[in-house]
N, C-alpha and C. Protein backbone atom coordinates (compact mmCIF):
# COMPACT_ATOMS: atom_id res chain seq x y z
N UNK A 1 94.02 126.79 84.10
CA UNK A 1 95.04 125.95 84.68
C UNK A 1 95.30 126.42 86.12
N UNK A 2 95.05 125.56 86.66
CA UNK A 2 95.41 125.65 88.28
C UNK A 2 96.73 126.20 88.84
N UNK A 3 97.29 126.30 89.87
CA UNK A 3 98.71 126.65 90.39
C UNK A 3 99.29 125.35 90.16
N UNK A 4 98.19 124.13 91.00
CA UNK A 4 99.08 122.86 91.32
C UNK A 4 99.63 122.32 89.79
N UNK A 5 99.25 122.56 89.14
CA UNK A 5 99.15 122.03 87.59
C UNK A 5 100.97 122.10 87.40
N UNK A 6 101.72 123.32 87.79
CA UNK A 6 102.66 123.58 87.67
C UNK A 6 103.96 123.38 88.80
N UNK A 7 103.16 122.90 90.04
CA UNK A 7 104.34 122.58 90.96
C UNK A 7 104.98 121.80 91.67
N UNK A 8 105.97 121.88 91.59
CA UNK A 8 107.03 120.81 91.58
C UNK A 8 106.66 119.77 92.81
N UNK A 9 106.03 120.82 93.75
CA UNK A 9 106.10 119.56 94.72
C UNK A 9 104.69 118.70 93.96
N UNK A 10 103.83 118.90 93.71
CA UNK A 10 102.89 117.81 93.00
C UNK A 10 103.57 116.78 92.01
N UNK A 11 104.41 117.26 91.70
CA UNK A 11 105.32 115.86 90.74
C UNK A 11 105.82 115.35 91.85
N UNK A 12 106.68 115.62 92.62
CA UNK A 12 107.91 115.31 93.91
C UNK A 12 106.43 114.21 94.51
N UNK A 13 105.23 114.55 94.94
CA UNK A 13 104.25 114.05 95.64
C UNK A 13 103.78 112.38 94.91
N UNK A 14 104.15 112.93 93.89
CA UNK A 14 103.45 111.26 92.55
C UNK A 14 104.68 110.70 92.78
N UNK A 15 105.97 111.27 92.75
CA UNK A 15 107.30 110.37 93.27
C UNK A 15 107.33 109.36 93.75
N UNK A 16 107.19 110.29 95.13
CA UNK A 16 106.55 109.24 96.24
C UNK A 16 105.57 108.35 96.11
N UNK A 17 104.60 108.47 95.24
CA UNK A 17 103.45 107.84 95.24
C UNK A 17 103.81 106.14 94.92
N UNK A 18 104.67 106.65 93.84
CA UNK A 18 105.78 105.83 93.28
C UNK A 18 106.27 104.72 93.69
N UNK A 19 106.87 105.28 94.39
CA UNK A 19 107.94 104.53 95.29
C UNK A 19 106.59 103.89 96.36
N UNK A 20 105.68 104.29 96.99
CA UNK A 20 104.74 103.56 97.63
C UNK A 20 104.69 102.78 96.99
N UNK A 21 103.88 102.62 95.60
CA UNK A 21 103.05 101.58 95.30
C UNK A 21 104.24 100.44 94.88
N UNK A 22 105.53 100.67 95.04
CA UNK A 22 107.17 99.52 94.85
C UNK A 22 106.93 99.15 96.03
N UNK A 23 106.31 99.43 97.06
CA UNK A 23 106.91 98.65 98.78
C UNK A 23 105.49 98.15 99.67
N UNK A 24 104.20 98.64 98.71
CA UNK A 24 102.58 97.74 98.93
C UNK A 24 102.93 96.52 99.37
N UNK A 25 102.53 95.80 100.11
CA UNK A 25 102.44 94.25 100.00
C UNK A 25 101.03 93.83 99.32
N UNK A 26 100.71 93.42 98.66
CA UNK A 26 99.66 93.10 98.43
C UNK A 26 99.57 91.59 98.34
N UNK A 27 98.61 91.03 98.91
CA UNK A 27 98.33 89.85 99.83
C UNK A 27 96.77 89.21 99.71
N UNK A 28 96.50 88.19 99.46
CA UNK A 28 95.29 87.45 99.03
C UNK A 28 94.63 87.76 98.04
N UNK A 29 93.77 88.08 97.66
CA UNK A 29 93.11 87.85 96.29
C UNK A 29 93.81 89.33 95.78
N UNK A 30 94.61 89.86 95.93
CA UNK A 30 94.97 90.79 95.10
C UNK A 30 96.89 90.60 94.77
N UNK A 31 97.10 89.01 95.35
CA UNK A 31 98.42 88.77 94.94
C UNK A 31 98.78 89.22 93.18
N UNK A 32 97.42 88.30 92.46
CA UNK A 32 98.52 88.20 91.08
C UNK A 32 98.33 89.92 90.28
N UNK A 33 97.91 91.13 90.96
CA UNK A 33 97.80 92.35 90.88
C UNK A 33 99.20 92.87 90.60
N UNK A 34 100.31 91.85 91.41
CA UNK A 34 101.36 92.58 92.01
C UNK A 34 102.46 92.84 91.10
N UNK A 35 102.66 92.60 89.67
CA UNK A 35 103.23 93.07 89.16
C UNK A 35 103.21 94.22 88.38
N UNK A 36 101.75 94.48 88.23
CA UNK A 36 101.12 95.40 87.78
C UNK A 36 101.11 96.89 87.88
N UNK A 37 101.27 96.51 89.87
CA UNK A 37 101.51 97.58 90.63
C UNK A 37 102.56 98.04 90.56
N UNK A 38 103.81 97.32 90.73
CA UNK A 38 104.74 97.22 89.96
C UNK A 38 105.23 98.04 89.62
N UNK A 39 104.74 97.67 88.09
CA UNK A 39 104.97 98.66 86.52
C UNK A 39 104.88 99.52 87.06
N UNK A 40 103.37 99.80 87.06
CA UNK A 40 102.52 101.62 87.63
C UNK A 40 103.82 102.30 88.47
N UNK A 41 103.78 101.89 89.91
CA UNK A 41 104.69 102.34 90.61
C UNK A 41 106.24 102.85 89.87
N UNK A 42 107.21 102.02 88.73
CA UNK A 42 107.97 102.30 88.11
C UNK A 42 107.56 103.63 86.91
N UNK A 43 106.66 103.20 86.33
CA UNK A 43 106.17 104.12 85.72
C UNK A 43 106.16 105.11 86.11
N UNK A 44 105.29 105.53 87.33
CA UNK A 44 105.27 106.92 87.85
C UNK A 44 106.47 107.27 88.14
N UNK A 45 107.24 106.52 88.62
CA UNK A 45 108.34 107.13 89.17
C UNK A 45 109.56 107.96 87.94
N UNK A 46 109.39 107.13 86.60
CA UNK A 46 110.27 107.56 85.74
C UNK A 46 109.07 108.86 84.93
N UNK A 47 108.32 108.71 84.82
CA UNK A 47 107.27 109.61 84.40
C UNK A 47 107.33 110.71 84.74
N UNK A 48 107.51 111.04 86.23
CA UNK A 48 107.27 112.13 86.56
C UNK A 48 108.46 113.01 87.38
N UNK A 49 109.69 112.03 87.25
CA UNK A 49 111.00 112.41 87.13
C UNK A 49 111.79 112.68 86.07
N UNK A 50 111.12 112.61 84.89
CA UNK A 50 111.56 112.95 83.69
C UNK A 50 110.64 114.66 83.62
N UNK A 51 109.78 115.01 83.87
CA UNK A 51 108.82 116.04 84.25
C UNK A 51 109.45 116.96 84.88
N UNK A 52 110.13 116.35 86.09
CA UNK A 52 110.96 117.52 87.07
C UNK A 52 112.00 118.07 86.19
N UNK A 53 112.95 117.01 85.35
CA UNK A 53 113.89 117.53 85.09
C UNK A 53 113.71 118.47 83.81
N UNK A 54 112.66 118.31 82.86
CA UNK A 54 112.48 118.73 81.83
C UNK A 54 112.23 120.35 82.52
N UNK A 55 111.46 120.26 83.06
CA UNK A 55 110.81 121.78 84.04
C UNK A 55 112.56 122.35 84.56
N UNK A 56 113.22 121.88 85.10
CA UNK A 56 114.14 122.42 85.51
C UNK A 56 115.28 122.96 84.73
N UNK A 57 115.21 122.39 83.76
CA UNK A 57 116.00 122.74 82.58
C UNK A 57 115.55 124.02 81.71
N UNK A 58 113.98 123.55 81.67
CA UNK A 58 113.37 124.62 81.15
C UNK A 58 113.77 126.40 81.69
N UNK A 59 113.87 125.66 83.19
CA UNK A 59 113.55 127.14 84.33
C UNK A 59 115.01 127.23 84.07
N UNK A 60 116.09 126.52 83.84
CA UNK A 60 117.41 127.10 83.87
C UNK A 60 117.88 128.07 82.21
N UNK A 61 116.67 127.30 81.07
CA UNK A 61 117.23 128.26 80.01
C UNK A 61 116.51 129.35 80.00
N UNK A 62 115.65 129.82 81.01
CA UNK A 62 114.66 130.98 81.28
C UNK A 62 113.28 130.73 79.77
N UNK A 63 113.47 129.77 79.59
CA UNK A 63 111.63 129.34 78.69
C UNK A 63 110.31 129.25 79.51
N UNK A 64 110.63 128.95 80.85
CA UNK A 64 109.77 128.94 81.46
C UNK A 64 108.32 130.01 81.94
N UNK A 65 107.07 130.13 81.81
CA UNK A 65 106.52 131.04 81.80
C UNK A 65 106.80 131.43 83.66
């Protein structure tokens, strides 16, 4: 297992990714894509903000390796 595997900013980074793929325009043959992206974009965003907090909780009851 890698470092990145475990750090926060790599979740914080898919966040964002997140929130990008909510503010894409996507435009001509990839209009009817756009809800899709959507989802994904929501998805990640609750996905991997549920991740931070679980980790942080973790690190606050000292379980954390």
């Amino acid at each position: 297992m890698s470092v990145l595997d475990r750090s926060p900013f790599l979740y914080l980074s898919c966040i964002i990714a997140g929130f990008a793929l909510l503010k894409v325009p996507l435009t001509g043959f990839f209009t009817p894509l756009s809800p899709l992206v959507v989802l994904i974009g929501i998805l990640a965003i609750l996905l991997f903000s549920f991740v931070l907090i679980i980790q942080g909780l973790l690190s606050l009851a000292g379980k954390r390796r």
